[in-house]
Protein backbone atom coordinates (compact mmCIF):
# COMPACT_ATOMS: atom_id res chain seq x y z
CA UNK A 1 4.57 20.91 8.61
CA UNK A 2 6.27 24.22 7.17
CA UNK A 3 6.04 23.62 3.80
CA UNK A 4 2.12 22.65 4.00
CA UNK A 5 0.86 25.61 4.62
CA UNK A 6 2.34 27.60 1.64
CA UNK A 7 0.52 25.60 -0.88
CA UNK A 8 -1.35 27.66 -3.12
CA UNK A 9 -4.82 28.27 -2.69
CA UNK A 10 -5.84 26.46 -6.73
CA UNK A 11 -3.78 23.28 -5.64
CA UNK A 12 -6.58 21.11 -7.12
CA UNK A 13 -6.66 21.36 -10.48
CA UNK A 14 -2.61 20.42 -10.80
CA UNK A 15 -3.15 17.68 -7.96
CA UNK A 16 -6.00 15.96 -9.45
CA UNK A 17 -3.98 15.79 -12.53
CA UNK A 18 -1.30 14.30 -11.06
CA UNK A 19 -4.00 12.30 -9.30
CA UNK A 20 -5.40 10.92 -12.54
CA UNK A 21 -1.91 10.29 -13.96
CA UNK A 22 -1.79 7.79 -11.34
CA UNK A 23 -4.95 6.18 -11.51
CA UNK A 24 -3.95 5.29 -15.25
CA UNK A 25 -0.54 4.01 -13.72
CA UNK A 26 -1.83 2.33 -11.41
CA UNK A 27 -4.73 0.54 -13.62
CA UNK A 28 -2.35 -1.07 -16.40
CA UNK A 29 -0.07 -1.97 -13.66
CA UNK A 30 -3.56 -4.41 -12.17
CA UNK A 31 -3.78 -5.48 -15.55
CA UNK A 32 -0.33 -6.73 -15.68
CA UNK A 33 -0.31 -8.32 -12.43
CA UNK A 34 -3.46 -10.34 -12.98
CA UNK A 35 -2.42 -11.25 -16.64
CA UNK A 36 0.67 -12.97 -15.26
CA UNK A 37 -1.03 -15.00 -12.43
CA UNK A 38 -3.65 -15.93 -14.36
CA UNK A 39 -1.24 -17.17 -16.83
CA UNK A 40 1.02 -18.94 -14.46
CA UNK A 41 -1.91 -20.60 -12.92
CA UNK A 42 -3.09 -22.15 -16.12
CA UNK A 43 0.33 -22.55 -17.54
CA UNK A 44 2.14 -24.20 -14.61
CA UNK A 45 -0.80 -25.28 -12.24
CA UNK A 46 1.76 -25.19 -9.20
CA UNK A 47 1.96 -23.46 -6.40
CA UNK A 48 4.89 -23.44 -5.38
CA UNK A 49 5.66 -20.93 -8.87
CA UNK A 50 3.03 -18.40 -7.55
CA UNK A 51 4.22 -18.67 -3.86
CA UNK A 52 7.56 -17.99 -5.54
CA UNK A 53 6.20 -14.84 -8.05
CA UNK A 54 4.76 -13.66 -4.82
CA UNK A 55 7.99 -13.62 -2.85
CA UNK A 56 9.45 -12.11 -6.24
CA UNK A 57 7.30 -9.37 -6.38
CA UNK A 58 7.40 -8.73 -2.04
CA UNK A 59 10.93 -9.23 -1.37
CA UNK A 60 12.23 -5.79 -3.17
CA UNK A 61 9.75 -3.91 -1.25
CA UNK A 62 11.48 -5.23 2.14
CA UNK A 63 15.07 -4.55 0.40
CA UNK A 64 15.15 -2.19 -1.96
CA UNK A 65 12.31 0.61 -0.28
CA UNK A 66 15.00 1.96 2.58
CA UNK A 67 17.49 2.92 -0.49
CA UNK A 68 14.49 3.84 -2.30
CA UNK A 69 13.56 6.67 0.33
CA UNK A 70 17.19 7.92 0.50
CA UNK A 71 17.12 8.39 -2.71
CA UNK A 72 14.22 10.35 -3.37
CA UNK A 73 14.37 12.87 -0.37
CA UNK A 74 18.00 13.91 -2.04
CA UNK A 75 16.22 13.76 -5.67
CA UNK A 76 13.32 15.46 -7.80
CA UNK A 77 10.21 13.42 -6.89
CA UNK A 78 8.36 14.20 -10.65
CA UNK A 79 11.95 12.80 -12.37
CA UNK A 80 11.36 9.44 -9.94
CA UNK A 81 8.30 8.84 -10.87
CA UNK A 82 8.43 9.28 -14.55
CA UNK A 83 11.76 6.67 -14.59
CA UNK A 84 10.24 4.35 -12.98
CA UNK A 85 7.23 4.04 -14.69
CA UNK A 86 9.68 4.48 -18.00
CA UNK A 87 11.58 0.94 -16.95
CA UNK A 88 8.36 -0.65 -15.65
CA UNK A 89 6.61 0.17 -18.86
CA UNK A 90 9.85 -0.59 -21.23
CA UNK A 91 10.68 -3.68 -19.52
CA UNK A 92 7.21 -4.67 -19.97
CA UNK A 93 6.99 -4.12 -23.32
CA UNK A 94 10.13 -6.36 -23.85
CA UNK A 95 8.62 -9.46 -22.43
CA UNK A 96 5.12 -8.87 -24.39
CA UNK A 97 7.48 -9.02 -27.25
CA UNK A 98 8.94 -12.61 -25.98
CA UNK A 99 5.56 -13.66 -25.28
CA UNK A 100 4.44 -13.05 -28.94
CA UNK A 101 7.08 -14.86 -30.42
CA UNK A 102 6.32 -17.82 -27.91
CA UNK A 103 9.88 -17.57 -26.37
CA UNK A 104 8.36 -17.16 -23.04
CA UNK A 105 9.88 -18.85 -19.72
CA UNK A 106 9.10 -18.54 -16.26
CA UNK A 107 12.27 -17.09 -14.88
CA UNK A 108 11.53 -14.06 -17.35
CA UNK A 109 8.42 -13.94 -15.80
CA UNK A 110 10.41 -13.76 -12.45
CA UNK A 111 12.90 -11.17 -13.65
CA UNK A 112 9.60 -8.55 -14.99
CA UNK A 113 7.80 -8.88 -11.42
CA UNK A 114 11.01 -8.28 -9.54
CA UNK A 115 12.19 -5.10 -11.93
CA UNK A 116 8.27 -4.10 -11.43
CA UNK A 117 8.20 -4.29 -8.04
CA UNK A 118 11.51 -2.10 -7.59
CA UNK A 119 10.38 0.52 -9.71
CA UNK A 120 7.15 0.35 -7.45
CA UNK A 121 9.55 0.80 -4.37
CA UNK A 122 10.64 3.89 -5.74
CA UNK A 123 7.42 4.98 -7.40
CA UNK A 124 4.90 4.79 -4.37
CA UNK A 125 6.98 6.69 -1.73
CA UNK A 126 7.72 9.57 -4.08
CA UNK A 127 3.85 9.71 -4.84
CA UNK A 128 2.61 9.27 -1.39
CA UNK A 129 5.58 12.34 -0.93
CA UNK A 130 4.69 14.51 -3.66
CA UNK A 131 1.06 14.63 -1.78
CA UNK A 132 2.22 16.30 0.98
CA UNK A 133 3.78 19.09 -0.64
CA UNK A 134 0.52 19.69 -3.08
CA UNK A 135 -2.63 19.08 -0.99
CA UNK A 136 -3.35 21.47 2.25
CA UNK A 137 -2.77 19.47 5.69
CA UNK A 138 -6.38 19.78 6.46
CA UNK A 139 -7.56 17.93 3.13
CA UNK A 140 -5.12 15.01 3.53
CA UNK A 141 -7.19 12.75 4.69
CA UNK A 142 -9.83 13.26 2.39
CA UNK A 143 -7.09 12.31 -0.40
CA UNK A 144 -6.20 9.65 1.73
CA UNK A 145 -9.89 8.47 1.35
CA UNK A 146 -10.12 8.98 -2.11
CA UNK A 147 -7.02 7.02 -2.73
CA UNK A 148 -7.99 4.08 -1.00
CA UNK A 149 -11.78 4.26 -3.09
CA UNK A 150 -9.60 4.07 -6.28
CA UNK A 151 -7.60 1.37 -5.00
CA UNK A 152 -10.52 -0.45 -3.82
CA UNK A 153 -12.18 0.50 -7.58
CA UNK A 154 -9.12 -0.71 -9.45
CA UNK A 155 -9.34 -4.14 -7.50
CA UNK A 156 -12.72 -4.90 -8.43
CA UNK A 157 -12.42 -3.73 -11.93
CA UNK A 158 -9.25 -4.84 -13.23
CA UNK A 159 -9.51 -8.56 -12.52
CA UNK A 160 -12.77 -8.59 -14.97
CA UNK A 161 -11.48 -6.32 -17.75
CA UNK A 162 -7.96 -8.01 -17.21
CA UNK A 163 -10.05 -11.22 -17.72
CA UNK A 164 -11.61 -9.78 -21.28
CA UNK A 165 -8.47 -8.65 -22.57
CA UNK A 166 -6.55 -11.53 -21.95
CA UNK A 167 -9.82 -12.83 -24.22
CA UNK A 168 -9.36 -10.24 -26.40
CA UNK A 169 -5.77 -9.75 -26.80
CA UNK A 170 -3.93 -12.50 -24.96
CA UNK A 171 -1.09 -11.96 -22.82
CA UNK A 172 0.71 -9.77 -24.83
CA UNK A 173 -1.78 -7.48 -26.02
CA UNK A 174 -3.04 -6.79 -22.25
CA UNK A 175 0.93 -6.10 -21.21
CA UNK A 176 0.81 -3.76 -24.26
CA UNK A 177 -2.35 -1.97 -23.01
CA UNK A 178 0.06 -1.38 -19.18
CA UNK A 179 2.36 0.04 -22.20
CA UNK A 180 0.09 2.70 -22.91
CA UNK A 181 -1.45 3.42 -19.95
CA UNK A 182 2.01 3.96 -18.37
CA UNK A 183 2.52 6.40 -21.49
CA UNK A 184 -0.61 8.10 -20.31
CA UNK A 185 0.76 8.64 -16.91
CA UNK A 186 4.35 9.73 -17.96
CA UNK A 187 2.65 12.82 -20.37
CA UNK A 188 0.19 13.83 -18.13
CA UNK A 189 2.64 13.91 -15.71
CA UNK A 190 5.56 15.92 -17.39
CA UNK A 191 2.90 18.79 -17.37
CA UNK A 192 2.27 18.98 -14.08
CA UNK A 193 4.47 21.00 -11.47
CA UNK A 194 5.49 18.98 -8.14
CA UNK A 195 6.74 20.85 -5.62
CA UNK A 196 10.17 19.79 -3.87
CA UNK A 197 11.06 19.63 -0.14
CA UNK A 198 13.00 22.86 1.11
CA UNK A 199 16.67 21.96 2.20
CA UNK A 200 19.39 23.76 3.90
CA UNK A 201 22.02 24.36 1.57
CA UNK A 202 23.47 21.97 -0.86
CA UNK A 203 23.40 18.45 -0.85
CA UNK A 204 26.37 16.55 -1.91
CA UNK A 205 25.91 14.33 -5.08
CA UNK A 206 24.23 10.69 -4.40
CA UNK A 207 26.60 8.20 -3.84
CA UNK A 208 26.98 5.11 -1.72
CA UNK A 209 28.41 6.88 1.72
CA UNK A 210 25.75 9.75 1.09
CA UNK A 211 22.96 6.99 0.84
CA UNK A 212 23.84 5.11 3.88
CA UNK A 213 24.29 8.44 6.09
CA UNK A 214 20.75 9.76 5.12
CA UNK A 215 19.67 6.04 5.68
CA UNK A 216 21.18 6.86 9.44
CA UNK A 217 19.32 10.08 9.16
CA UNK A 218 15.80 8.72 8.39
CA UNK A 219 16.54 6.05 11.46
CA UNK A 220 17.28 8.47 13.64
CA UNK A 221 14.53 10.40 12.72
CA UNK A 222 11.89 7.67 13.23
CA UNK A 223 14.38 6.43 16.50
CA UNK A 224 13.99 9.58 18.36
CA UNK A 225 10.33 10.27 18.07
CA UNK A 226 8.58 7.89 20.34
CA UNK A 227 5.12 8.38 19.16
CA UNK A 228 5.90 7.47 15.42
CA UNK A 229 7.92 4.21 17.17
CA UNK A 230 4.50 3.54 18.97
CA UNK A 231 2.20 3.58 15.75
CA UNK A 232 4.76 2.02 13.68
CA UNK A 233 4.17 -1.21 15.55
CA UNK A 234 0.61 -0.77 16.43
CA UNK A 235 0.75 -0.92 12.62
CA UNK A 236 2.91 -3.74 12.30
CA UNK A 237 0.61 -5.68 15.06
CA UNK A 238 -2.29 -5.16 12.77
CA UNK A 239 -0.46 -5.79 9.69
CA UNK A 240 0.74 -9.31 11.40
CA UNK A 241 -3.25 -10.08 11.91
CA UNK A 242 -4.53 -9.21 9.25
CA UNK A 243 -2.27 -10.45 6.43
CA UNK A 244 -3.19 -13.91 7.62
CA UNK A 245 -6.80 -13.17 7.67
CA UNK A 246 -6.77 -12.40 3.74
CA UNK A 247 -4.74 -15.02 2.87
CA UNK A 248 -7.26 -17.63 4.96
CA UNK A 249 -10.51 -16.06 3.78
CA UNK A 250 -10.44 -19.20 0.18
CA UNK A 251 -9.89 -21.63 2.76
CA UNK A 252 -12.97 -19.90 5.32
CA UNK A 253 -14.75 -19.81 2.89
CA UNK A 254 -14.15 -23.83 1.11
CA UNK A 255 -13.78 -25.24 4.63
CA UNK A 256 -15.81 -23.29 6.99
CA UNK A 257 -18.80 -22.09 5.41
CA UNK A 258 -18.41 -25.22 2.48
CA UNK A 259 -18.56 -22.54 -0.09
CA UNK A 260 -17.60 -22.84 -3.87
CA UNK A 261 -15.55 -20.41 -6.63
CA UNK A 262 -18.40 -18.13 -6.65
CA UNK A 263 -19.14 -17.73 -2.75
CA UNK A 264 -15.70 -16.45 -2.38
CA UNK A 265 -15.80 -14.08 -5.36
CA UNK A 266 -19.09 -13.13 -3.81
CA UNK A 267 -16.88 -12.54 -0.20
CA UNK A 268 -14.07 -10.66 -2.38
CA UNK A 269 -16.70 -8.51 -4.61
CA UNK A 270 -18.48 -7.54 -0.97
CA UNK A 271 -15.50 -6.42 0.61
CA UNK A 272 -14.21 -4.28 -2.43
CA UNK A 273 -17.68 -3.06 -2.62
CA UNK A 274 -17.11 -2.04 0.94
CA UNK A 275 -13.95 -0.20 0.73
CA UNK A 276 -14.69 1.95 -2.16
CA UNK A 277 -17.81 3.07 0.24
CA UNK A 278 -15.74 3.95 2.98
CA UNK A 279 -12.50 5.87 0.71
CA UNK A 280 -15.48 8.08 -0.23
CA UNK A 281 -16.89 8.67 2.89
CA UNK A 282 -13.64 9.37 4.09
CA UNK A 283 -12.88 11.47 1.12
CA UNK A 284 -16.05 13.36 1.80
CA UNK A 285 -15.67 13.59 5.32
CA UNK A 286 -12.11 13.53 6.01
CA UNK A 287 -12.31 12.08 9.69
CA UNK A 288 -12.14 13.21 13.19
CA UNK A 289 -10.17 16.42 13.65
CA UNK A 290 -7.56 13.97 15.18
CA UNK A 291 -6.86 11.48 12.42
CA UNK A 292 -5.51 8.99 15.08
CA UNK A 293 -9.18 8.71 17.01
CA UNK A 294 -10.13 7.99 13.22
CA UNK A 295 -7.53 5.26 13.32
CA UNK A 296 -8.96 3.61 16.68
CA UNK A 297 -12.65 3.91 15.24
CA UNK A 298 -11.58 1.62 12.45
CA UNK A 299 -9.27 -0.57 14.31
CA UNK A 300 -11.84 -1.39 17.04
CA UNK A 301 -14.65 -1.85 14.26
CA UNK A 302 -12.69 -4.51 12.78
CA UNK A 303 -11.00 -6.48 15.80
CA UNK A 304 -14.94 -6.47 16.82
CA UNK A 305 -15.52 -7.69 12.74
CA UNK A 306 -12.81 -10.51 13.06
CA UNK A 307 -14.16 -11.33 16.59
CA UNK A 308 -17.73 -12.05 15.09
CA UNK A 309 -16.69 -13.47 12.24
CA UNK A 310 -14.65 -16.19 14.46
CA UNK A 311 -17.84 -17.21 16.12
CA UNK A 312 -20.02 -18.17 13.37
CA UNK A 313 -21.21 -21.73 12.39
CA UNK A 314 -20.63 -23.51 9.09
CA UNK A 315 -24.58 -22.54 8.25
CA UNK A 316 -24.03 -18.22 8.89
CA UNK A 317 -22.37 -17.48 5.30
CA UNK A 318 -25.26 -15.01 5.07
CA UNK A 319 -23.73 -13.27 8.20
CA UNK A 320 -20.11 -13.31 6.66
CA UNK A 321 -21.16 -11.34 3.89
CA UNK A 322 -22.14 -8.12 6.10
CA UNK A 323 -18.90 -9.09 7.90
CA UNK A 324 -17.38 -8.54 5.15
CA UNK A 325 -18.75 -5.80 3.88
CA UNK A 326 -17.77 -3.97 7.39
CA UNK A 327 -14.15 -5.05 7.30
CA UNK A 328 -13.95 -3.49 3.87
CA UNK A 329 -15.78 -0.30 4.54
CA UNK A 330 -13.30 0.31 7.73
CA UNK A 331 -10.05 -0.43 5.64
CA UNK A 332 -9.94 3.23 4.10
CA UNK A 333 -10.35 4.81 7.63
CA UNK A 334 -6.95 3.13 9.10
CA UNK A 335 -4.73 3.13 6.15
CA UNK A 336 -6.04 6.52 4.84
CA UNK A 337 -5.50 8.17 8.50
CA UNK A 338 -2.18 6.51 8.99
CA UNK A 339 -0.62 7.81 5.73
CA UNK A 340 -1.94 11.10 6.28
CA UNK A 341 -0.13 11.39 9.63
CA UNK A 342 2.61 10.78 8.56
CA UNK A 343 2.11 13.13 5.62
CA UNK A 344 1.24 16.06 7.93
CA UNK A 345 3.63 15.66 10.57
CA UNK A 346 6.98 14.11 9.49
CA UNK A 347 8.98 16.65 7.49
CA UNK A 348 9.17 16.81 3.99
CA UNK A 349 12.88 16.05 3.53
CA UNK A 350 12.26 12.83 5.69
CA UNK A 351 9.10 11.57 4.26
CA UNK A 352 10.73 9.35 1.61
CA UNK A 353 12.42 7.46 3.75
CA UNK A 354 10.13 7.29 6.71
CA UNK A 355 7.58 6.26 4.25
CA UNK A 356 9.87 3.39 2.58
CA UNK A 357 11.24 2.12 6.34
CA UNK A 358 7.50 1.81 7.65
CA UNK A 359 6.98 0.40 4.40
CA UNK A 360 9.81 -2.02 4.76
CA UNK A 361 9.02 -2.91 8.31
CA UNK A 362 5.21 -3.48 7.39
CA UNK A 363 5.72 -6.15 4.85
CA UNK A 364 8.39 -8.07 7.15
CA UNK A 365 5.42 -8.73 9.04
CA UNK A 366 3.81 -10.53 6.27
CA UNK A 367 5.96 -13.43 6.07
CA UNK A 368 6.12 -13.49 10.19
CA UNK A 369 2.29 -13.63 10.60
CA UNK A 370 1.58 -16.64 8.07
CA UNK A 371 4.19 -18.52 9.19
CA UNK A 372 2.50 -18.50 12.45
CA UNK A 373 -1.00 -18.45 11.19
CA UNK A 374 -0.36 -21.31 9.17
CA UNK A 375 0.00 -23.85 12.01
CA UNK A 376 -1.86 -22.28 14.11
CA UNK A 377 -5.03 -22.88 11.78
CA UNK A 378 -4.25 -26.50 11.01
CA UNK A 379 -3.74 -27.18 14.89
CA UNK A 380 -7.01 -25.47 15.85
CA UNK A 381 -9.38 -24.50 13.03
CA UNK A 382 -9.70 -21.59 10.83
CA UNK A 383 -11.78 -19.76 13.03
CA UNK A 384 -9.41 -19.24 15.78
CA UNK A 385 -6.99 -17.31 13.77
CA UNK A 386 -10.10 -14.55 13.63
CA UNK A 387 -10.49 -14.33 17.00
CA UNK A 388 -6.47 -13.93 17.76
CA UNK A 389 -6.31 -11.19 14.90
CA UNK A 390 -9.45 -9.79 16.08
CA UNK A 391 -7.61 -9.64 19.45
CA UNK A 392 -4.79 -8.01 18.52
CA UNK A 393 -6.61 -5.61 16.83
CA UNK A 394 -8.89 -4.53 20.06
CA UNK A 395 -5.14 -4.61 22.27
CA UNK A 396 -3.21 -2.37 19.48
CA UNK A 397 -6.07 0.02 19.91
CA UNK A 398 -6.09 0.22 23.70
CA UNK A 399 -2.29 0.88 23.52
CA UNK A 400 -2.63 3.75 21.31
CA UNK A 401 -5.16 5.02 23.32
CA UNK A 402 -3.03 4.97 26.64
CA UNK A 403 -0.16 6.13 25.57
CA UNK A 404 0.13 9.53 25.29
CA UNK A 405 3.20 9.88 22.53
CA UNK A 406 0.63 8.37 20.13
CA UNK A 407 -2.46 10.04 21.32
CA UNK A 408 -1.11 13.44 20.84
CA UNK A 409 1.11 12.49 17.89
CA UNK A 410 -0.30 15.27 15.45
CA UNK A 411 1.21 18.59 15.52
CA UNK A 412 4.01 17.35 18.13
CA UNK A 413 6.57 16.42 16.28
CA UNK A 414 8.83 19.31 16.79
CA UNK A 415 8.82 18.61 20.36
CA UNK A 416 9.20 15.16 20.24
CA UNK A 417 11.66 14.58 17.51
CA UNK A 418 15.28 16.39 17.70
CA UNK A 419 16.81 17.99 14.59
CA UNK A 420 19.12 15.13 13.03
CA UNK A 421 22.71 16.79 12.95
CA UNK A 422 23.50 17.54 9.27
CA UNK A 423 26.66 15.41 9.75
CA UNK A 424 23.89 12.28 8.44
CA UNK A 425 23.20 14.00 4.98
């Protein structure tokens, strides 16, 4: 990638700015999120409102993050960011308000999660974009790494201090702490100099035919590399196991092993625990020279994990744990990899919308892999949706592995993917 390698050599002091801008973003966002489940949980007790928050909060990622992409690779990246977090942190602000006058209802609820999540559509692809153009290719995946430990970090610590606040402060007062965390981000951030993507020439202003012909151009782009096709749905194969497999692990757990509350909180903790590990090893380490044979390390480690974990009887729940663990620890060395692929190969101008389409096509998988899971698991037991994931996992890998447009998918992009005629900007 062109624009890589003139990076200056004293990127890290701006980057891990930008990277702890984020963290604080990132952090009163959790807050938020937990504050309003928990709250809907106790308020409501049904779940057919938190099945419906949850397709709230998904479905703009699906929609919205193919527009989102266009829109960033014609815009400046720093200038997304800092809006969105702006009308995630301002709209949030507005309903603490409602909520401290007691005027709260639950389509307002509705209407914060789905202006959230489309400010996240925008926000995460112009991150994950900016990264590209500030760290050197060969320390991507050790960001990678270090950005799935601080996920993995944020999940185990913001459900307990989300938990004390809402205590503390109630609902309000922990939406108003998101408020100033997101204010933390935004001035850290206006500091901090973000690179933009090189482009030939000017761009004409964004407007609806200019959005749908760079939507043609990111296709194309992604259409006429075969390699990226390839991982893109070894991706979405493993994204169609394993979505099920989280969403299943209360009712292993309760039905399975017979466990209560606290043996699955135990299982969540574990896994956390387990990829915060593995984002710093990764960090540290970065991975195999070729980030894909990373990839197949952790994708084999877990289709083996899933495979075990479908043979054990009701009395093993001291072997699930380690499971556990393991599946958590190899998390970081897939998703870390995979972004930083894409990162280091697909050019800068395209990232935002390769990044929002694989994002897009990721998440459709979601709703396509419970809805088979589902039945599935009531037809044959729990168990058996383990060993089918597990499966799938060990068959995505051997793909990958034979064919050779993914295995030598790093640095051959220019001979695999044509130059999209200009006509699509």
């Amino acid at each position: 990638m062109m624009q890589n390698n003139t990076i200056s050599a004293n990127w890290k002091k701006p980057f891990f700015a930008f990277w702890i801008s984020q963290a604080f973003s990132l952090f009163g966002s959790s807050l938020v999120q937990f504050a309003l489940v928990w709250w809907l949980t106790k308020t409501t007790g049904s779940a057919s409102i938190l099945a419906t928050a949850s397709a709230v909060a998904v479905i703009p990622e699906i929609i919205v993050s193919p527009f989102a992409g266009a829109i960033i690779d014609r815009s400046n990246r720093k200038r997304v960011m800092i809006l969105a977090d702006a009308i995630i942190a301002i709209a949030t602000i507005i309903l603490a308000v409602v909520f401290y006058f007691g005027a709260v209802q639950i389509w307002q609820i509705y209407l914060l999660m789905f202006v959230r999540s489309v400010g996240g559509a925008f926000h995460y692809p112009a991150e994950q974009a900016s990264i590209s153009l500030m760290v050197p290719e060969k320390h991507l995946s050790r960001i990678a790494g270090l950005n799935q430990a601080l996920y993995g970090s944020i999940n185990i610590i913001a459900p307990p201090a989300g938990a004390l606040l809402l205590e503390l402060l109630d609902v309000q007062g922990t939406m108003a702490v998101d408020f100033v965390t997101a204010f933390i981000a935004i001035s850290i951030l206006l500091f901090i100099h973000i690179p933009q993507p090189e482009t030939e020439g000017e761009r004409e202003p964004i407007s609806v035919p200019s959005l749908f012909a760079d939507l043609k151009g990111g296709f194309l782009y992604i259409l006429n590399w075969k390699g990226l096709i390839a991982l893109i749905g070894i991706a979405m194969v493993f994204k169609l196991a394993l979505s099920p497999a989280f969403s299943l692990l209360p009712l292993l757990v309760s039905k399975h092993f017979n466990g209560e509350a606290a043996q699955f909180a135990l299982v969540e903790s574990i896994s956390g625990i387990g990829v915060v590990i593995g984002g710093l090893i990764l960090g540290v380490w970065g991975g195999f020279k070729k980030r894909i044979w990373t990839m197949w390390m952790s994708l084999s480690s877990i289709g083996l994990c899933l495979l075990w974990v479908s043979t054990m009887q009701p009395s093993q729940f001291s072997l699930f744990l380690p499971a556990m663990f393991l599946f958590g620890f190899m998390v970081p060395f897939i998703d870390g990899p995979f972004i930083a692929i894409i990162q280091a190969n697909v050019s800068p101008e395209f990232q935002g919308r390769v990044l929002t389409m694989t994002t897009s096509l990721l998440w459709l998988t979601t709703p396509i892999g419970l809805g088979i899971a589902g039945p599935v698991a009531d037809a044959f037991g729990i168990p058996i949706w383990y060993a089918i994931a597990g499966s799938l996992c060990l068959a995505g890998m051997l793909v990958g592995i034979l064919l050779p447009q993914v295995r030598n998918i790093e640095g051959n992009n220019e001979k695999t993917v044509p130059e999209v005629s200009a006509s699509v900007d």
